[in-house]
Protein backbone atom coordinates (compact mmCIF):
# COMPACT_ATOMS: atom_id res chain seq x y z
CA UNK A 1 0.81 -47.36 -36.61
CA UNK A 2 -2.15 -48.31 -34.62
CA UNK A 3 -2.03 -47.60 -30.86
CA UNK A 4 -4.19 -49.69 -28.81
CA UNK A 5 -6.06 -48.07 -25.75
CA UNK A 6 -5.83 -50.13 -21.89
CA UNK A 7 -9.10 -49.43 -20.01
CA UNK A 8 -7.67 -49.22 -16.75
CA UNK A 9 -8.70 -52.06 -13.53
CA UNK A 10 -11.82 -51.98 -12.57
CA UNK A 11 -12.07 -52.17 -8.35
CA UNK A 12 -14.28 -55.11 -7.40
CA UNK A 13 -17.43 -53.63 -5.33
CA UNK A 14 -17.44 -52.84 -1.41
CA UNK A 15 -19.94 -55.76 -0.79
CA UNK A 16 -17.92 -58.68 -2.51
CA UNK A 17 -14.76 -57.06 -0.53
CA UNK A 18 -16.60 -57.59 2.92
CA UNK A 19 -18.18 -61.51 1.57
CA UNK A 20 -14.59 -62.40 0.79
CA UNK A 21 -13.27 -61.28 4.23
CA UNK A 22 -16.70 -62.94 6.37
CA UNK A 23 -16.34 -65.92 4.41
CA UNK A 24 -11.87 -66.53 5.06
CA UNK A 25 -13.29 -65.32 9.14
CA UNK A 26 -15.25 -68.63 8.50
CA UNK A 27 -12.78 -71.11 7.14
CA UNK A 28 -10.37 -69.99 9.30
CA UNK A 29 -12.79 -70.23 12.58
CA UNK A 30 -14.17 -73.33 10.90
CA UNK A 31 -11.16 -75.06 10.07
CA UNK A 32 -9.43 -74.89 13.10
CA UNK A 33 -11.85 -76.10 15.09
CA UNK A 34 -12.58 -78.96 13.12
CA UNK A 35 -8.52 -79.25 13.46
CA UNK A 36 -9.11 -79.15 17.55
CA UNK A 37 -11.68 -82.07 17.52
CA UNK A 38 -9.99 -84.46 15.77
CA UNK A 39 -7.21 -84.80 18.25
CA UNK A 40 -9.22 -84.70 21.54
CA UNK A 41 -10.63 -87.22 22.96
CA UNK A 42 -14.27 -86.54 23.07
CA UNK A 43 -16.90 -85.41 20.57
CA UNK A 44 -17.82 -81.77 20.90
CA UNK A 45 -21.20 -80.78 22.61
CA UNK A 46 -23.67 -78.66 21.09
CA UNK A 47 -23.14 -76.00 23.28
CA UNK A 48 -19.34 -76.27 21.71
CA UNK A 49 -20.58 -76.14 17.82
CA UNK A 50 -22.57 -73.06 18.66
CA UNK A 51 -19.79 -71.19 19.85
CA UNK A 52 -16.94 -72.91 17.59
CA UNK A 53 -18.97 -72.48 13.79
CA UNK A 54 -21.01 -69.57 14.80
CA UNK A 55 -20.39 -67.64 18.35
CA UNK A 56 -16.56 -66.72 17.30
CA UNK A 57 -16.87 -65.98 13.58
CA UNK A 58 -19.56 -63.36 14.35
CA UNK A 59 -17.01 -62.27 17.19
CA UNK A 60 -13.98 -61.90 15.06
CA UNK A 61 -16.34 -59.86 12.09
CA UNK A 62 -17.64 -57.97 14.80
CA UNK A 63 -14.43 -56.70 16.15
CA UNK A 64 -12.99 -55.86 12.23
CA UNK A 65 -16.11 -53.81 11.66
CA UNK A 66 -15.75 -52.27 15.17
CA UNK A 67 -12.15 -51.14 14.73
CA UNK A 68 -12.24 -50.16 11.40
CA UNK A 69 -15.05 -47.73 12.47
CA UNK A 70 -12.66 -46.39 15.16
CA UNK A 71 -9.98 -45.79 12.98
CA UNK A 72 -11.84 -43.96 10.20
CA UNK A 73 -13.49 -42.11 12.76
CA UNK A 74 -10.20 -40.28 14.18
CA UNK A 75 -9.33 -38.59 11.16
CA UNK A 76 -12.89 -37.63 10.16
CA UNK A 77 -13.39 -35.95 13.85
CA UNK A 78 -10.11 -34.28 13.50
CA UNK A 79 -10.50 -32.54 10.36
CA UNK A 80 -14.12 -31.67 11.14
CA UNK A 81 -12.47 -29.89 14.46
CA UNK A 82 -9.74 -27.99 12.59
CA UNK A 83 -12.53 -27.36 10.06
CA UNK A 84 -14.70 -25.87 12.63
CA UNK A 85 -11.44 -24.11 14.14
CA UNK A 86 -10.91 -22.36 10.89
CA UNK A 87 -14.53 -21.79 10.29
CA UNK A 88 -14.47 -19.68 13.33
CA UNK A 89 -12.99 -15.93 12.15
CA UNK A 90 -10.01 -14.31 13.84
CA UNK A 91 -10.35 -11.36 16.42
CA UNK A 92 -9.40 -8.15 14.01
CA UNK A 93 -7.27 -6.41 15.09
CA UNK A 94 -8.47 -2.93 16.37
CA UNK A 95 -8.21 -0.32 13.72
CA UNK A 96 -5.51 2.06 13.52
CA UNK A 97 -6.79 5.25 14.22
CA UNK A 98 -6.67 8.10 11.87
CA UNK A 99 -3.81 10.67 11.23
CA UNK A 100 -3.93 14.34 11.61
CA UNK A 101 -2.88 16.16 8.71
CA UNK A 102 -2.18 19.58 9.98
CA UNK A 103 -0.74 21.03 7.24
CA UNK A 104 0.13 20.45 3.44
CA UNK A 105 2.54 22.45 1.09
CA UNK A 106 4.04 21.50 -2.31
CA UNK A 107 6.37 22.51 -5.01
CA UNK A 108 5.03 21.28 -8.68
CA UNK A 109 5.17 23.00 -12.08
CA UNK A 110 1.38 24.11 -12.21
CA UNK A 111 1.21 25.39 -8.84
CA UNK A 112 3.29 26.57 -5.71
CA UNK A 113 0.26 25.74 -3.17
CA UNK A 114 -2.35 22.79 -2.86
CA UNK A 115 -4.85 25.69 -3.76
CA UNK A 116 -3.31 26.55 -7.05
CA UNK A 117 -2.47 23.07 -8.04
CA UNK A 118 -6.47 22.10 -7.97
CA UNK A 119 -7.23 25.15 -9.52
CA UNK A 120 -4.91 24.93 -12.60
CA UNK A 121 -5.62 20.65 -12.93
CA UNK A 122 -9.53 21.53 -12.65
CA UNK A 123 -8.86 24.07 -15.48
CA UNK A 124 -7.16 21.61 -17.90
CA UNK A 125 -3.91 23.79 -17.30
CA UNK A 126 -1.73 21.57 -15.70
CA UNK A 127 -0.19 19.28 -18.25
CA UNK A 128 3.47 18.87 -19.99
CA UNK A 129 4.49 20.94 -22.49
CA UNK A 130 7.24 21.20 -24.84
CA UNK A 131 10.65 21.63 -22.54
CA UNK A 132 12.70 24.82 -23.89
CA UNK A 133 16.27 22.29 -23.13
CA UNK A 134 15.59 18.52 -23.14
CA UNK A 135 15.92 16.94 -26.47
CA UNK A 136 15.70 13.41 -27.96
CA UNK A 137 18.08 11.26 -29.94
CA UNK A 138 16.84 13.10 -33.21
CA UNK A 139 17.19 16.76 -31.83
CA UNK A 140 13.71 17.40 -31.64
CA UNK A 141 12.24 18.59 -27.93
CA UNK A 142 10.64 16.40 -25.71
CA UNK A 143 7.78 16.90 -23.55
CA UNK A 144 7.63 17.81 -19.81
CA UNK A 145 6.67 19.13 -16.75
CA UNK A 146 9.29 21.98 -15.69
CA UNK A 147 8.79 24.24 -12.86
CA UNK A 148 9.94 28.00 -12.63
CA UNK A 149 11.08 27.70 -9.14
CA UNK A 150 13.85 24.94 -9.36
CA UNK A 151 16.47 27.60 -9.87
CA UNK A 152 17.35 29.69 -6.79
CA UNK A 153 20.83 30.68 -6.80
CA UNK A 154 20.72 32.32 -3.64
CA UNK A 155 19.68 29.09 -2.37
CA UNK A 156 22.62 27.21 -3.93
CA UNK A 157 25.41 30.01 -2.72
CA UNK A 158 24.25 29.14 1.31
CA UNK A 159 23.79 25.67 0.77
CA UNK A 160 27.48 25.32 -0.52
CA UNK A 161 28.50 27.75 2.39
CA UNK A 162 26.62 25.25 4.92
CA UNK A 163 28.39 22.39 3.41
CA UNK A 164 31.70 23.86 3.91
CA UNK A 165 31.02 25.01 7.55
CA UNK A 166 29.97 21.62 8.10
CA UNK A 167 32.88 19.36 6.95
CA UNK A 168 31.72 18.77 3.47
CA UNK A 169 33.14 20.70 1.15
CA UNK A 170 33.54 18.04 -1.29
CA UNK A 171 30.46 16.86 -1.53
CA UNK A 172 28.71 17.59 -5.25
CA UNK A 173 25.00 17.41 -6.44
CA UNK A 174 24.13 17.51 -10.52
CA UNK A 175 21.34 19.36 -11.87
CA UNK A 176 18.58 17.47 -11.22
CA UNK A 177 19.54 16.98 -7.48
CA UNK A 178 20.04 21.10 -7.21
CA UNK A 179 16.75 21.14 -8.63
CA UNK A 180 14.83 18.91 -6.37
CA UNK A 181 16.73 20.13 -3.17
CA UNK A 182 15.25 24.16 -4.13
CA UNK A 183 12.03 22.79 -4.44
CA UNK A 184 12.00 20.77 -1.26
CA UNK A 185 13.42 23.33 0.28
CA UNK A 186 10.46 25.66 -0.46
CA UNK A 187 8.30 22.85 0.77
CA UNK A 188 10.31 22.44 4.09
CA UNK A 189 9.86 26.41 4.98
CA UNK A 190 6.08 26.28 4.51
CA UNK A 191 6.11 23.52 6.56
CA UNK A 192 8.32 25.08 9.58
CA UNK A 193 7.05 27.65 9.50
CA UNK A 194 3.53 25.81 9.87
CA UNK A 195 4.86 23.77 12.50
CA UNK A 196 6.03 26.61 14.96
CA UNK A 197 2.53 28.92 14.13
CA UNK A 198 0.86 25.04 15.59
CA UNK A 199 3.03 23.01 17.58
CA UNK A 200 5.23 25.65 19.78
CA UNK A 201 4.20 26.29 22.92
CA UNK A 202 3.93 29.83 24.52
CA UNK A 203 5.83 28.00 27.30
CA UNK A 204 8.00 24.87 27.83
CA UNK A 205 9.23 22.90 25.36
CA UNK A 206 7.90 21.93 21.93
CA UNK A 207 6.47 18.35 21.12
CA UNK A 208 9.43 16.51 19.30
CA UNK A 209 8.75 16.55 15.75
CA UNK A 210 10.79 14.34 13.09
CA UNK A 211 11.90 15.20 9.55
CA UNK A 212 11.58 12.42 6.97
CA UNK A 213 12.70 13.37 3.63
CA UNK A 214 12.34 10.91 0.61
CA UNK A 215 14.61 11.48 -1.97
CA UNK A 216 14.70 9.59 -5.05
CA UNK A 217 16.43 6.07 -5.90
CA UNK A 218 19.52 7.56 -8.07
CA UNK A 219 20.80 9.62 -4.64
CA UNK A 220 23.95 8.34 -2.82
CA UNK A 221 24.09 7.82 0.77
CA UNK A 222 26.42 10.97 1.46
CA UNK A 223 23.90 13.02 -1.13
CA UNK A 224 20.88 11.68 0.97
CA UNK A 225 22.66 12.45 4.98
CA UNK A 226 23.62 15.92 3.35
CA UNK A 227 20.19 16.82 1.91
CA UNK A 228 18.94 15.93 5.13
CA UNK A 229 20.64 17.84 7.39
CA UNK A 230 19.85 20.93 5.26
CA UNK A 231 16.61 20.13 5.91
CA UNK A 232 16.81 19.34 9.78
CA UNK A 233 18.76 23.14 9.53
CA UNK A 234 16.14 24.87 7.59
CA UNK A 235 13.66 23.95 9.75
CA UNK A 236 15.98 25.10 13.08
CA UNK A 237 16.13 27.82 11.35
CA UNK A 238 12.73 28.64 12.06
CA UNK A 239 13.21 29.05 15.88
CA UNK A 240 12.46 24.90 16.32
CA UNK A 241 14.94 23.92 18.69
CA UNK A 242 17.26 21.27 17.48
CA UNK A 243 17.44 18.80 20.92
CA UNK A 244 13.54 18.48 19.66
CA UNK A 245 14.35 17.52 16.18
CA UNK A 246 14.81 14.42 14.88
CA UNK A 247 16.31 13.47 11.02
CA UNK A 248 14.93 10.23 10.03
CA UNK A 249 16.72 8.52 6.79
CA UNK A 250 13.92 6.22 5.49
CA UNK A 251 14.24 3.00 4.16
CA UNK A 252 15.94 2.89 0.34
CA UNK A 253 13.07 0.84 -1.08
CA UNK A 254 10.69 1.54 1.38
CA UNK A 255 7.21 2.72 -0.19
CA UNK A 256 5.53 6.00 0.78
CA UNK A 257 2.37 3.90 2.04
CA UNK A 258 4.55 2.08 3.99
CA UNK A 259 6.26 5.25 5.38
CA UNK A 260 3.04 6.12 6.07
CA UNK A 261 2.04 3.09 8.29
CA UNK A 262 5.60 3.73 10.14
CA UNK A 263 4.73 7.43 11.00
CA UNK A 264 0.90 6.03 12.32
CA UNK A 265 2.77 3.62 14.62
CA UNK A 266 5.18 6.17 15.44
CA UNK A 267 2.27 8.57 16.93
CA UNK A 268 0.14 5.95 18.50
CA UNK A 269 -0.56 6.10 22.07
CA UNK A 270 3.13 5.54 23.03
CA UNK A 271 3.95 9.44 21.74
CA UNK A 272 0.31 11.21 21.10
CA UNK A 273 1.92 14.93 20.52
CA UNK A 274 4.85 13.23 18.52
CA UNK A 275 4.63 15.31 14.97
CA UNK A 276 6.45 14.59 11.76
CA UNK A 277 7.04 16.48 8.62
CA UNK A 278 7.03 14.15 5.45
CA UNK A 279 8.62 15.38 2.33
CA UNK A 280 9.36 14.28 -1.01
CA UNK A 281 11.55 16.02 -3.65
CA UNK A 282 12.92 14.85 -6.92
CA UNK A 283 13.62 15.39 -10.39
CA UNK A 284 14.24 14.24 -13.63
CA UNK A 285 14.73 17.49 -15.75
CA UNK A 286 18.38 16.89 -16.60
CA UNK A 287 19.70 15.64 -20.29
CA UNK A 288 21.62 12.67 -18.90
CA UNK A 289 19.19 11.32 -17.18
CA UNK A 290 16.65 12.07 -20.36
CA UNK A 291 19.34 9.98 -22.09
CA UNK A 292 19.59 7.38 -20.01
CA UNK A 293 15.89 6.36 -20.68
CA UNK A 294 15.96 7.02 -24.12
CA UNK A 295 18.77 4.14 -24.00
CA UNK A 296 16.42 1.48 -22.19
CA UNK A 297 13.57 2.89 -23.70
CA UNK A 298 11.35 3.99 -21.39
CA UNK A 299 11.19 7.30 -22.44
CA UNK A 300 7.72 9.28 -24.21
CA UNK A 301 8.76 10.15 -27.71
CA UNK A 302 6.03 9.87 -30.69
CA UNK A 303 6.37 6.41 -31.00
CA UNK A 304 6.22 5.12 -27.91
CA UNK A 305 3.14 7.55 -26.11
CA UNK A 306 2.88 5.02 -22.98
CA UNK A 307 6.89 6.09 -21.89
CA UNK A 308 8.06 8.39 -18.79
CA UNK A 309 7.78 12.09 -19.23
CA UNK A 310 10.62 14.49 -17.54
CA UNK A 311 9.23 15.83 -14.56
CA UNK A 312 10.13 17.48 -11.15
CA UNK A 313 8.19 18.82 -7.98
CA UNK A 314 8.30 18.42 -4.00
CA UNK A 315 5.47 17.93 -1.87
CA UNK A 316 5.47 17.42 2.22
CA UNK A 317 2.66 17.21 4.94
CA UNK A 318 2.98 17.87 8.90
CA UNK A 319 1.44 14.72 10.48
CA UNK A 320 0.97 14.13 14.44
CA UNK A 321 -1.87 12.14 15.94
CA UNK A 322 -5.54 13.12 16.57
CA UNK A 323 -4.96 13.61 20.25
CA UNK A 324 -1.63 16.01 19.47
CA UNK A 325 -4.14 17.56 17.17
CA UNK A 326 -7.10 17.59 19.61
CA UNK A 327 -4.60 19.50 21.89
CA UNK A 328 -3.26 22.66 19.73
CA UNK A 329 -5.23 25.56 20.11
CA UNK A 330 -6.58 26.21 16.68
CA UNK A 331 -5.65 23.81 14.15
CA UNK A 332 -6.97 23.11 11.64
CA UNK A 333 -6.66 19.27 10.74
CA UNK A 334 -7.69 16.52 8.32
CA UNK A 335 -8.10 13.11 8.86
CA UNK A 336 -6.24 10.97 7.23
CA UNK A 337 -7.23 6.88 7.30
CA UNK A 338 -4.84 3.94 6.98
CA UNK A 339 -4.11 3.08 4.12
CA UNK A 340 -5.91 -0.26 2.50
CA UNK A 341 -3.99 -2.40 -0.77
CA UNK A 342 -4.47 -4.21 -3.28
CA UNK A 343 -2.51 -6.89 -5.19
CA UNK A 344 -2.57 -6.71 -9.19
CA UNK A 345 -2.30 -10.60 -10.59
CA UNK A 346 -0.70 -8.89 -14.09
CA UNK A 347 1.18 -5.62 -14.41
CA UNK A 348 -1.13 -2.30 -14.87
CA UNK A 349 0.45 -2.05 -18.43
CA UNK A 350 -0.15 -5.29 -19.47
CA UNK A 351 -3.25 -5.78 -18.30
CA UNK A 352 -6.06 -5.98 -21.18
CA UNK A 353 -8.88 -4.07 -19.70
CA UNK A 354 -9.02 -1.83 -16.27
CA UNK A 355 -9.52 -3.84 -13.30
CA UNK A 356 -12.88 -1.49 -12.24
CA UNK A 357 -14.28 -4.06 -10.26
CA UNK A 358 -10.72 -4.63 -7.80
CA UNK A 359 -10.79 -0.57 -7.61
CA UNK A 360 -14.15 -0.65 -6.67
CA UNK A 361 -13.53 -2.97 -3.87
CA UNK A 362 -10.75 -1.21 -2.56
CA UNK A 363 -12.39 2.38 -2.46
CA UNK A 364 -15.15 0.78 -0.08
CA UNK A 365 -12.68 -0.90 1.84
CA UNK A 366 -11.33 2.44 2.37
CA UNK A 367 -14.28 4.58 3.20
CA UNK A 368 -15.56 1.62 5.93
CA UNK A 369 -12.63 2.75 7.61
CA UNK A 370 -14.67 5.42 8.62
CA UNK A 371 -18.14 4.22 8.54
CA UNK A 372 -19.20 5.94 5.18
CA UNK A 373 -20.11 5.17 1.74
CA UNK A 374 -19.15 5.95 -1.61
CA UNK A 375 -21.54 8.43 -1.90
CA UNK A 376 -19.94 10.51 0.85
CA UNK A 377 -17.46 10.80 -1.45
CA UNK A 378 -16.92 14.49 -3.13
CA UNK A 379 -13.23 14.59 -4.48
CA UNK A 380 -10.63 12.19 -5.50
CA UNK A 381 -7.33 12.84 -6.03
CA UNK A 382 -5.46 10.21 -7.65
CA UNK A 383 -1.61 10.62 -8.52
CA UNK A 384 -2.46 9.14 -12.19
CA UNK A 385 -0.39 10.00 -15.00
CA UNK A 386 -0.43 10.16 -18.66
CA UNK A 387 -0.66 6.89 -19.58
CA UNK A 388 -3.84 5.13 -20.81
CA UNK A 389 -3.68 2.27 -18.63
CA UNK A 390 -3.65 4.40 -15.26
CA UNK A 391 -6.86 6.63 -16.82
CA UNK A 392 -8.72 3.97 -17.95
CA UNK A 393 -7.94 2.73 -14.50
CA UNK A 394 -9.63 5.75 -13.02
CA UNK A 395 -11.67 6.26 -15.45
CA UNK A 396 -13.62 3.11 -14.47
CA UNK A 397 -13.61 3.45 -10.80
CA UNK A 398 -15.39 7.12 -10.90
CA UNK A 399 -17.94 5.68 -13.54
CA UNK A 400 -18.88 2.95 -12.04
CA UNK A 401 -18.51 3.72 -8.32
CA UNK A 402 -18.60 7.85 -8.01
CA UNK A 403 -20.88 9.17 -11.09
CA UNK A 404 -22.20 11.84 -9.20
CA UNK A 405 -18.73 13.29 -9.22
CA UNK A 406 -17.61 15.51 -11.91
CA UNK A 407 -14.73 14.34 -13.63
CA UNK A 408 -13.01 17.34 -14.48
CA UNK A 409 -13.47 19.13 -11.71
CA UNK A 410 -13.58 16.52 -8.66
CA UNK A 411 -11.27 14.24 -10.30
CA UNK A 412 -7.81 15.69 -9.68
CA UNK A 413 -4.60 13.92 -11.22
CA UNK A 414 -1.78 15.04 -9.89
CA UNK A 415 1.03 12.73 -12.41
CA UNK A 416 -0.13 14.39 -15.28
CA UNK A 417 1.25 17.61 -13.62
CA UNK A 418 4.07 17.00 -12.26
CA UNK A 419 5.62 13.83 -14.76
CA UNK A 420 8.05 11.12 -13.61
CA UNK A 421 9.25 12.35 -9.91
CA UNK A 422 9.50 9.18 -7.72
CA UNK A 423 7.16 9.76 -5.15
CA UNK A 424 5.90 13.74 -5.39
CA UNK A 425 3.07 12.69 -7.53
CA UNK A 426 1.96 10.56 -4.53
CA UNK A 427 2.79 13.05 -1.83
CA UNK A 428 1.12 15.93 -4.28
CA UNK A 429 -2.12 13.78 -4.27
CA UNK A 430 -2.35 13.57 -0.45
CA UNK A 431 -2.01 17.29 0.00
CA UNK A 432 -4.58 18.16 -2.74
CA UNK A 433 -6.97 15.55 -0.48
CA UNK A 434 -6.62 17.40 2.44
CA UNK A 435 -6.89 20.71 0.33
CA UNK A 436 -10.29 19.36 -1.16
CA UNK A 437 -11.67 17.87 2.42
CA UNK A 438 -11.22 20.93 4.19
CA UNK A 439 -12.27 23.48 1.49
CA UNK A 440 -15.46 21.16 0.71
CA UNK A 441 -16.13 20.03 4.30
CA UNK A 442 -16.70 16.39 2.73
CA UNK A 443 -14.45 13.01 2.37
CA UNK A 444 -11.96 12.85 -0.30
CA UNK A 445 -10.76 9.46 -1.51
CA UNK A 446 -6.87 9.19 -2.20
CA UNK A 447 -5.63 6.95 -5.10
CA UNK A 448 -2.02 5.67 -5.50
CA UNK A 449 -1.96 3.32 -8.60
CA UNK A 450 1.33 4.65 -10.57
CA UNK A 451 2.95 1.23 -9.36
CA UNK A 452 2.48 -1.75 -11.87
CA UNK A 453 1.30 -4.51 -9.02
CA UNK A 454 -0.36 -2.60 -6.38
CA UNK A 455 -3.03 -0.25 -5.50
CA UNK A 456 -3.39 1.78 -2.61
CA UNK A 457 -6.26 4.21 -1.42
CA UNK A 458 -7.18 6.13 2.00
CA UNK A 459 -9.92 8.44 3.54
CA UNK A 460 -9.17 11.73 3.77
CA UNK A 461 -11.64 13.54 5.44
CA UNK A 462 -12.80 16.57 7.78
CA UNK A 463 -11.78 16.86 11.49
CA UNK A 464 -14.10 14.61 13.43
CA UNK A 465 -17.36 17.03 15.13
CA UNK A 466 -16.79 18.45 18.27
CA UNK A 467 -17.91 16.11 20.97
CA UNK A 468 -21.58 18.09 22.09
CA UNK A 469 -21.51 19.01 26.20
CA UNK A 470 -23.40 16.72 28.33
């Protein structure tokens, strides 16, 4: 069959388009004059064939030319003015000024302090190991990241003693959950007791400080209010008095950087000595749950290197602003910097090589926050994990952007450490940047990239210079 190809119209030129239209003004102009002769009386005058076959033609033309002009005009001027309205940048909003980190304490399998944590991941010590319980469909035991202090009996005896004195008796955790609540527990006392040695006054009452506790997804609501109030009582237990203390229940699918930006609002110039003590517990070292992603397969076996990896740990940090900070006598603060993000077009695990050059962009993004370079730069901590994407990931960004760092030793990854545990990998990372800025009196970068689509980093650096007397 043979198909047979149309060339489409061609348009007739501008100029044949404008003879056609002068020569109809013409006729027309022409014609009916002519038309008005013949029935008058009289013969026109010259002064009449001037203006009749010449005068009004030109007229008429003139006035189409004219008005098309005007109306082709009006658009053009109006998008050149909303052209030169968008050409002209929007006022920036003033930057959010930094956080004061005044104190940091974790929980994780390799370490029960920001200082041993760095110490064992810059000694190649803190990685998963073959679990002594956990096993896979086949018998054989998996790999993880178990920590010797999840079991505290004690602890468990007076929490269930609480829970009866305080109407709920009923209420049950599982393994994992008993787990993750010793561990944050740890993490909350280090922090009270942090918190009173700072923030209490020798006199008067204390600044109000808030307790936000992120547990993980798989928590109930009732599991969640009861954890919290443990909390809220561990710290009263610490001589914090409880009209001054606040339990804040964050936001099921809120993320932590987004926690973060609500505790930065929260101590903006509103409530300067406002302080709040941000935790994160969880784990995952429990055979059900093990099971549950060996069913959807998502769990590391042999075969599939690139799945989760049992895990558990708690991390928290005692935040107020710089001015609350300014004002206690003594402390010892980092800053902390907004956060800055960044959008991935394909998930991290899909994506075919590391996006180095996106990293790259955010990490200054970050460190402008504060006027600096990526030279200032002397530590990252990055809550990376085992899989190949996420190290190539950061991999790329210290080769490229940082090589004057050394990778094993001012590259800390905190997800290798402590495996799958919702957000303590990230929380982990922020304390070992404050650990690193303080004990190396330089900036340390913070890297969140365990989520598939987005990136997150912040400045953590040392407190700002004491202003020099006039």
């Amino acid at each position: 069959m043979t198909s047979t190809t149309v060339a489409p119209p061609r348009l007739a030129p501008s100029w044949i388009k404008t003879a056609l239209l002068a020569a109809a003004v013409f006729v027309l102009c022409w014609g009916g004059a002519i038309a008005y002769w013949r029935s008058a009386e009289h013969g026109p005058a010259t002064g009449d064939l001037l203006l009749a076959l010449l005068a009004v033609p030109l007229g008429v033309l003139a006035a189409v030319w004219l008005g098309k002009k005007l109306v082709t005009a009006r658009p053009a001027a109006a998008a050149a003015a909303g052209t030169a309205t968008a050409a002209q940048p929007a006022l920036a909003p003033p930057a959010a000024p930094p956080l004061a980190v005044l104190a940091a304490a974790l929980r994780a399998p390799h370490g029960d302090s920001p200082d041993a944590l760095a110490t064992a991941i810059a000694g190649n010590q803190a990685h998963p190991d073959l679990d002594p319980e956990l096993i896979d469909d086949d018998g054989f035991p998996l790999t993880s990241a178990r920590s010797d202090a999840a079991v505290d009996e004690a602890l468990q005896e007076e929490v269930h003693e609480w829970l009866i004195l305080n109407g709920m008796a009923e209420l049950r955790f599982g393994a994992a959950q008993w787990r993750a609540l010793t561990l944050g527990t740890a993490v909350v006392r280090d922090l009270a007791n942090e918190a009173v040695m700072q923030l209490m006054p020798p006199e008067g009452a204390p600044p109000p400080l808030r307790l936000l506790p992120l547990f993980p997804p798989g928590w109930t609501v009732e599991q969640r209010h009861a954890a919290g109030l443990w909390f809220r009582h561990t710290v009263a237990q610490f001589g914090w008095p409880v009209d001054s203390l606040t339990r804040i229940d964050a936001p099921l699918d809120a993320a932590p950087t987004t926690i973060l930006g609500l505790c930065a609002d929260a101590s903006g110039a509103r409530a300067p000595q406002l302080a709040t003590m941000l935790i994160a517990c969880a784990s995952s070292i429990d055979q059900q749950m093990v099971d549950g992603w060996s069913a959807n397969g998502s769990l590391q076996t042999p075969a599939r290197a690139q799945g989760r990896i049992p895990g558990e740990g708690a991390a928290g940090l005692l935040l107020t602003s710089l001015d609350g900070a300014s004002k206690t006598d003594g402390a010892v603060f980092a800053q902390l910097y907004p956060m800055v993000e960044a959008r991935r077009e394909v998930s991290a695990g899909s994506a075919k090589r590391a996006e180095t050059t996106r990293l790259t962009e955010l990490a200054q993004r970050a460190v402008q926050a504060a006027g600096l370079g990526l030279s200032d730069l002397a530590c990252v901590a990055a809550d990376t994990d085992h899989r190949t994407s996420r190290g190539l990931e950061l991999m790329g960004l210290v080769s490229s952007a940082l090589p004057d760092l050394d990778t094993t030793a001012d590259v800390l990854r905190t997800g290798v450490a402590t495996g799958t545990c919702g957000a303590v990998p990230f929380m982990c990372a922020l304390a070992l940047a404050r650990h690193a800025a303080l004990a190396g009196n330089a900036p340390a970068l913070f890297v969140s990239h365990e989520d598939p689509f987005t990136c997150s980093m912040a400045l953590v650096a040392p407190p700002p210079a004491p202003a020099q007397p006039a």
